[in-house]
N, C-alpha and C. Protein backbone atom coordinates (compact mmCIF):
# COMPACT_ATOMS: atom_id res chain seq x y z
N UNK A 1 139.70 99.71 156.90
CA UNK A 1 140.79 99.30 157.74
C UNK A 1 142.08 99.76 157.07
N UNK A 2 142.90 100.65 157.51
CA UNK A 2 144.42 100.50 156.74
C UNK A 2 145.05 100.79 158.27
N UNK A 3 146.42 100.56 157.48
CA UNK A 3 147.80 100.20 158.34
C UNK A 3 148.23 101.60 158.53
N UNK A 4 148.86 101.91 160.21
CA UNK A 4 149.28 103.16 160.63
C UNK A 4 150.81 102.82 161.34
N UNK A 5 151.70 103.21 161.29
CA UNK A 5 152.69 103.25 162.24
C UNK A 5 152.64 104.72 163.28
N UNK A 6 153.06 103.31 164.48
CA UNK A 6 153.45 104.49 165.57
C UNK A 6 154.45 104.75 165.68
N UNK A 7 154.99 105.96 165.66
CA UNK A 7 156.07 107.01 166.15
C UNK A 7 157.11 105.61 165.63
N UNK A 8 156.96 105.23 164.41
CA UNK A 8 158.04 104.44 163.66
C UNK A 8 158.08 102.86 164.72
N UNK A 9 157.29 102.61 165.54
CA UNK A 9 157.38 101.15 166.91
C UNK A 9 157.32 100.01 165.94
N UNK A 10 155.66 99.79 165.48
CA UNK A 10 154.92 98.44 165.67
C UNK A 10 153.94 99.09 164.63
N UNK A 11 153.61 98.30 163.75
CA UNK A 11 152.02 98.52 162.97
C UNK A 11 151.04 98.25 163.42
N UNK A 12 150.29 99.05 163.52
CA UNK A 12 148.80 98.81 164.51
C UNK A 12 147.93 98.97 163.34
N UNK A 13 146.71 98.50 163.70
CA UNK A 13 145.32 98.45 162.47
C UNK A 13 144.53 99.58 163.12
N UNK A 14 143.69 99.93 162.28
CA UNK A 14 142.89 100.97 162.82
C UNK A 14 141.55 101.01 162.06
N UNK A 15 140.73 100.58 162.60
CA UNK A 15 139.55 100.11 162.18
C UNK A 15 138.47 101.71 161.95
N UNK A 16 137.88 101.53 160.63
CA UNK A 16 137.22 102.48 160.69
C UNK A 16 135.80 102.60 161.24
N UNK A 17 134.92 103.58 161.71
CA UNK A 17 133.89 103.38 161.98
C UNK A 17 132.83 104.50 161.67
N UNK A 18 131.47 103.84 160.84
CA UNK A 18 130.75 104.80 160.46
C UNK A 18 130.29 106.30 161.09
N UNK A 19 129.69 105.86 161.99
CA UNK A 19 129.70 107.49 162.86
C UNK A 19 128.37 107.81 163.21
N UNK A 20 127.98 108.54 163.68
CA UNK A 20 126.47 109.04 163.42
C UNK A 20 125.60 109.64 162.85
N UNK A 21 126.15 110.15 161.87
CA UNK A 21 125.63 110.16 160.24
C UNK A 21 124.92 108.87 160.14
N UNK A 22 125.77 108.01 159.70
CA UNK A 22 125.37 106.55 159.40
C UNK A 22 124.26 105.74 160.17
N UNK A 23 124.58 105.98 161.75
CA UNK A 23 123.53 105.38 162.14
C UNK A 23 122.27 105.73 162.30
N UNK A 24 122.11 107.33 162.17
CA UNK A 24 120.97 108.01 162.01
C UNK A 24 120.28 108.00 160.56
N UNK A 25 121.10 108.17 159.54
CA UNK A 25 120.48 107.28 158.72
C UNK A 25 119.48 106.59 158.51
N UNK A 26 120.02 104.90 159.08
CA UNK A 26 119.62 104.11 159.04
C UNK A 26 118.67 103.86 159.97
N UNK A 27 118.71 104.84 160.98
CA UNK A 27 117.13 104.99 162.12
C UNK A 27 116.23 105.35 161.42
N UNK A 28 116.38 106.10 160.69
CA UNK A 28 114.78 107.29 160.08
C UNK A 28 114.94 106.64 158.58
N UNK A 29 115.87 105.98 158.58
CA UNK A 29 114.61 104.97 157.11
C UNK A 29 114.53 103.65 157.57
N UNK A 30 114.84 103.25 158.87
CA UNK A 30 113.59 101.88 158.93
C UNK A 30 112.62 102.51 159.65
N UNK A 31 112.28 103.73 160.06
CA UNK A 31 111.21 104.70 160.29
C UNK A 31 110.26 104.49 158.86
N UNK A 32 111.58 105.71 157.48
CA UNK A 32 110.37 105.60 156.86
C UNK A 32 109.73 104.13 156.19
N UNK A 33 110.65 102.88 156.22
CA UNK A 33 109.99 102.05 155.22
C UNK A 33 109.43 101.21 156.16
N UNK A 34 109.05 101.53 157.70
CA UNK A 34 107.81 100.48 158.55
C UNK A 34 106.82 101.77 158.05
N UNK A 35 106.61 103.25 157.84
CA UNK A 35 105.55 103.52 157.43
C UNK A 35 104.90 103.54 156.21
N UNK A 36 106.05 103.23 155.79
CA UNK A 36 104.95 102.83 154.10
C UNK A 36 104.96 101.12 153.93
N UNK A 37 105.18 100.63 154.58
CA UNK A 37 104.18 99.17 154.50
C UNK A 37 105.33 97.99 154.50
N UNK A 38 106.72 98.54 154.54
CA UNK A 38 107.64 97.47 154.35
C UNK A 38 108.29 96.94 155.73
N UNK A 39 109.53 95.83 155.63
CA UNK A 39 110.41 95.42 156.89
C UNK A 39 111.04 96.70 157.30
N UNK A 40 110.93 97.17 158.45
CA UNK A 40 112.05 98.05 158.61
C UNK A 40 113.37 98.06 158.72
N UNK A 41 114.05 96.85 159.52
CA UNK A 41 115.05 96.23 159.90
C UNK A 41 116.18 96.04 158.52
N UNK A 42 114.94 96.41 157.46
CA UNK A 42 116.08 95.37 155.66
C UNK A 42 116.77 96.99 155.32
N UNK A 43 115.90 97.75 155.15
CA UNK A 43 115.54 99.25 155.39
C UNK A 43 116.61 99.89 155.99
N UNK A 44 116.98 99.80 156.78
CA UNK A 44 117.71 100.57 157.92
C UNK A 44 119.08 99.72 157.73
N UNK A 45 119.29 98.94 157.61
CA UNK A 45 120.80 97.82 157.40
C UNK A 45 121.22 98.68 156.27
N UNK A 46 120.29 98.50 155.16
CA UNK A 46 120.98 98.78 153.57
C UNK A 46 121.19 99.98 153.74
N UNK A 47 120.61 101.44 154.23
CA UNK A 47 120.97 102.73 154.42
C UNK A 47 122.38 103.11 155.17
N UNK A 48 122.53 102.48 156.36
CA UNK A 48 123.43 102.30 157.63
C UNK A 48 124.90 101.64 156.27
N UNK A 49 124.91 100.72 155.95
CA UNK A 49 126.05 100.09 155.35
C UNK A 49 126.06 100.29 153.78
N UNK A 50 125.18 101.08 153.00
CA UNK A 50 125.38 101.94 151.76
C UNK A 50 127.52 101.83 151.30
N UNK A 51 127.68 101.63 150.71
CA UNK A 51 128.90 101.66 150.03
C UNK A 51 129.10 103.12 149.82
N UNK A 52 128.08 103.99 148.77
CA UNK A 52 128.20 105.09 148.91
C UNK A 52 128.33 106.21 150.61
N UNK A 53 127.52 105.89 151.12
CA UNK A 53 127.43 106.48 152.36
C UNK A 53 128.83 106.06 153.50
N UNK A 54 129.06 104.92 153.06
CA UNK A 54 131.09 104.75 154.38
C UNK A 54 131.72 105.40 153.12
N UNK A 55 131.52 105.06 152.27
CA UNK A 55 133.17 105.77 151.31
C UNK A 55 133.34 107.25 151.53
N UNK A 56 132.09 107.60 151.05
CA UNK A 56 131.76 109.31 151.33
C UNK A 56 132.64 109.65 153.10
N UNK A 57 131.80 109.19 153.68
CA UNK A 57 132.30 109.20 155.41
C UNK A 57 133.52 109.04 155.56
N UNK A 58 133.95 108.00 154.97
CA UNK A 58 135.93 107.78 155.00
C UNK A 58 136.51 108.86 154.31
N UNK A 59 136.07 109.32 153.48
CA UNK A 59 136.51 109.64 152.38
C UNK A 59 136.93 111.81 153.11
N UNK A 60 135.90 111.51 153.69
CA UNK A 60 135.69 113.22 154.51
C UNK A 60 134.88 114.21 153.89
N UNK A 61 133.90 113.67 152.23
CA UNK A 61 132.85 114.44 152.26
C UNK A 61 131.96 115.29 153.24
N UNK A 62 131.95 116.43 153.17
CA UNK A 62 130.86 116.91 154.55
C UNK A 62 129.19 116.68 154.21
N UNK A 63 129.31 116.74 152.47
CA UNK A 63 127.81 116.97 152.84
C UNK A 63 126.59 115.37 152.81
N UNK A 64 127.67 114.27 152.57
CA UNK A 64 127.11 113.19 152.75
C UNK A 64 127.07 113.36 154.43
N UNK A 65 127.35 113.82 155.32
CA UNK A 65 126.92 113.58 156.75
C UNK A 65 125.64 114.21 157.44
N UNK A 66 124.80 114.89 156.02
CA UNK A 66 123.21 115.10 155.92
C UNK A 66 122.09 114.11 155.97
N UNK A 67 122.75 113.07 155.02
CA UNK A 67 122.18 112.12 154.33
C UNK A 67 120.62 111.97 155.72
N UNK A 68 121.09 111.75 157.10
CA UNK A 68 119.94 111.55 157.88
C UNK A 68 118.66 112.65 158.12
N UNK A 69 119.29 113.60 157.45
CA UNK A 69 118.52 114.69 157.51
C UNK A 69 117.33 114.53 156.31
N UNK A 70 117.47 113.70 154.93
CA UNK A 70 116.76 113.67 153.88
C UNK A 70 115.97 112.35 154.37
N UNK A 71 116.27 111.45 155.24
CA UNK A 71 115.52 110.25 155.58
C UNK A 71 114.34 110.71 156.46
N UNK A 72 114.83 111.85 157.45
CA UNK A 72 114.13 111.97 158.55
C UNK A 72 112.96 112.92 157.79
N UNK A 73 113.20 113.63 157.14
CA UNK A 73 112.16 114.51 156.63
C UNK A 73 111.49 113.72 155.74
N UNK A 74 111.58 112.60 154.80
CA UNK A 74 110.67 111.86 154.20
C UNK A 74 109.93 110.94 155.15
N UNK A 75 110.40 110.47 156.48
CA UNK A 75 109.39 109.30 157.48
C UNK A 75 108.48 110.53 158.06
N UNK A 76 108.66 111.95 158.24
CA UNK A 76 108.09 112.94 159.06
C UNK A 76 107.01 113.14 157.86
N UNK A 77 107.38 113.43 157.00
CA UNK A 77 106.15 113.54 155.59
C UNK A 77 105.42 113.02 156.08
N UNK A 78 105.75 111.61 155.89
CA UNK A 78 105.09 110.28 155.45
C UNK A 78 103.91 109.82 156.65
N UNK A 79 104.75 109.97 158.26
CA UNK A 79 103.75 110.54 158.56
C UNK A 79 102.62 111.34 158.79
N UNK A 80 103.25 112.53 158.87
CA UNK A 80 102.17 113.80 158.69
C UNK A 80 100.86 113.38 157.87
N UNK A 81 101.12 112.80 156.58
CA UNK A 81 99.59 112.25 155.77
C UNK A 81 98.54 111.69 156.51
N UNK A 82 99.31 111.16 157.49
CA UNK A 82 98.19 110.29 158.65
C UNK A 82 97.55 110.78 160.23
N UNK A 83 98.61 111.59 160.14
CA UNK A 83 98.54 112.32 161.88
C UNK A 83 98.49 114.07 161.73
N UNK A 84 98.26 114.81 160.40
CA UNK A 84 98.25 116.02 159.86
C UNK A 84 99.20 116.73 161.01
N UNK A 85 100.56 116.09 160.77
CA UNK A 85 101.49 116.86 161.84
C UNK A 85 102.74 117.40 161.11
N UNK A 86 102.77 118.49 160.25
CA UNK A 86 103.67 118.97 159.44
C UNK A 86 104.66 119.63 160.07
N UNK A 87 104.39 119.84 161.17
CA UNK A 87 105.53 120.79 161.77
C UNK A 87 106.74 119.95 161.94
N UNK A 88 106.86 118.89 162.17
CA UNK A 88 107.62 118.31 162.41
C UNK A 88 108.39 117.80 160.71
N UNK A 89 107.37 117.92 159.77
CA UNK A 89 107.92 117.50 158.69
C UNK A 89 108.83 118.79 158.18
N UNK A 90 108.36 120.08 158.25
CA UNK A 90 108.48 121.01 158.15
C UNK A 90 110.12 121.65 158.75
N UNK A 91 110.11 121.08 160.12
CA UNK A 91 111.38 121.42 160.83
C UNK A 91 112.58 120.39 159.91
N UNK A 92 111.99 119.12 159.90
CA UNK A 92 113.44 118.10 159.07
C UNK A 92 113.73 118.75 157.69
N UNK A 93 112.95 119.39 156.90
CA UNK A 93 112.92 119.76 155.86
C UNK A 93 114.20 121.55 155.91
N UNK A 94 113.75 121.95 156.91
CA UNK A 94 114.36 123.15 157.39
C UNK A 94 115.84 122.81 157.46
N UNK A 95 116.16 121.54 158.34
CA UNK A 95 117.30 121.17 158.85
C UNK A 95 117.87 120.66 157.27
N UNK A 96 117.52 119.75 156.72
CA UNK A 96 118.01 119.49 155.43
C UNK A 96 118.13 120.84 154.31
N UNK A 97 117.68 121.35 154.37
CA UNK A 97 118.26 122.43 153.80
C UNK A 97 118.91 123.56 153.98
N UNK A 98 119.18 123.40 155.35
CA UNK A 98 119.93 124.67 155.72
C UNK A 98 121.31 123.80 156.28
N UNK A 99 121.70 122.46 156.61
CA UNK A 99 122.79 121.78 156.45
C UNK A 99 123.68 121.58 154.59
N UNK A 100 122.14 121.34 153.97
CA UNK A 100 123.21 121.16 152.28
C UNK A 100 121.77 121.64 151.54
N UNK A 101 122.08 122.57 150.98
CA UNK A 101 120.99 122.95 150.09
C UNK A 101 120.74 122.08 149.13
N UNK A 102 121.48 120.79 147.98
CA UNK A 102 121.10 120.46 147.23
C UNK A 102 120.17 118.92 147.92
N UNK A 103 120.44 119.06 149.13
CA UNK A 103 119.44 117.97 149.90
C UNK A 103 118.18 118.35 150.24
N UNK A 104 118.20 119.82 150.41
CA UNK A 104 116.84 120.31 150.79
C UNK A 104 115.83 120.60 149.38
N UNK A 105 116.82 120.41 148.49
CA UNK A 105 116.05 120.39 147.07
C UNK A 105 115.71 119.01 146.68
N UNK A 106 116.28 118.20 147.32
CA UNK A 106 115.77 116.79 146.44
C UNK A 106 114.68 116.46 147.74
N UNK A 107 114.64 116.94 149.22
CA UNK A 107 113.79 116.56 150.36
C UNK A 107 112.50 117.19 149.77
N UNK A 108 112.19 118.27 149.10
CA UNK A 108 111.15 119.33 148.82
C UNK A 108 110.48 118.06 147.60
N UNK A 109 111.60 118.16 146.70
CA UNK A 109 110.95 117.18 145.56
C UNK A 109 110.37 116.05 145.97
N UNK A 110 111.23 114.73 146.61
CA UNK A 110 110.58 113.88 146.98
C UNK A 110 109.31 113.96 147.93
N UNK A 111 109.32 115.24 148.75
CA UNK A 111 107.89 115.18 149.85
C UNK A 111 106.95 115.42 148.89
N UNK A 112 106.60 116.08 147.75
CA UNK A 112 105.76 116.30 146.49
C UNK A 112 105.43 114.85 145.99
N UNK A 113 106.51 114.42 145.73
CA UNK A 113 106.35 112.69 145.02
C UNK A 113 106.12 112.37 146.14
N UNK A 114 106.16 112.28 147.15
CA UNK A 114 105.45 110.73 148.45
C UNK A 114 104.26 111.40 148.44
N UNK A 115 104.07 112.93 148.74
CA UNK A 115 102.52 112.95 148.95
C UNK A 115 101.47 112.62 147.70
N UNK A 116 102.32 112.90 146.71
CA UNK A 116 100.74 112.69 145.47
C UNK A 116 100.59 111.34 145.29
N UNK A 117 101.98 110.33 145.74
CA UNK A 117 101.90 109.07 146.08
C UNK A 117 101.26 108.25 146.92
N UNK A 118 100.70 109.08 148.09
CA UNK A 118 99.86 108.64 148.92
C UNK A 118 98.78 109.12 148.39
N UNK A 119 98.48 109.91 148.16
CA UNK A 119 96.82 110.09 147.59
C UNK A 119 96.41 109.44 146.67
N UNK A 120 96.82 108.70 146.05
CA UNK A 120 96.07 107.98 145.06
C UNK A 120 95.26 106.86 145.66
N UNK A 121 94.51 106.48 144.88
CA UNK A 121 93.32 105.77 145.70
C UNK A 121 93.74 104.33 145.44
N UNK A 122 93.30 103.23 146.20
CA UNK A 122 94.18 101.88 146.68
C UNK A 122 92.77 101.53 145.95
């Protein structure tokens, strides 16, 4: 929230608002954490309202407005293990790295860590 004057009148407030970065976000990780076994709803709040993720956004970082791109390609993984449907993991992975390359490097890493994470035997 900060203070703006108009054309020198009256001080008006001007409320900020996350955007759709933010709320996409917070779609495709209560995606990914209802598929790996958790609440989705706790999931998707804490991603969506991240401190890091509005400051970045206020702030006019571009490449925090990926961030949904690294969620969506880890719930697309995560499925794929179960429904052998990579293409789709494959395309988020594409999109995350061709929006911010150092996202498509940590999306590559983590799909390595969730999958050898799912294979282990329960």
């Amino acid at each position: 929230m900060r203070l703006s004057l108009n054309n020198g009148s009256r001080p008006r407030w001007k409320f900020s608002r996350p955007g759709w970065p933010a709320i996409l976000a917070g779609f495709a990780t209560q995606g990914l954490a209802r598929e790996l076994g958790s609440p989705g709803w706790i999931a998707g709040a804490a991603a969506m309202t991240s401190p890091f993720l509005l400051c970045e956004l206020q702030n006019g970082i571009s490449e925090v407005c990926a961030t949904q791109w690294l969620a969506f390609s880890l719930w697309s993984a995560a499925r794929a293990q179960d429904t052998r449907g990579w293409a789709l993991a494959g395309l988020f992975m594409g999109i995350c790295g061709v929006v911010t390359f150092y996202y498509g490097l940590a999306a590559a890493a983590l799909v390595v860590v969730l999958a050898a994470w799912r294979r282990q035997p329960r």
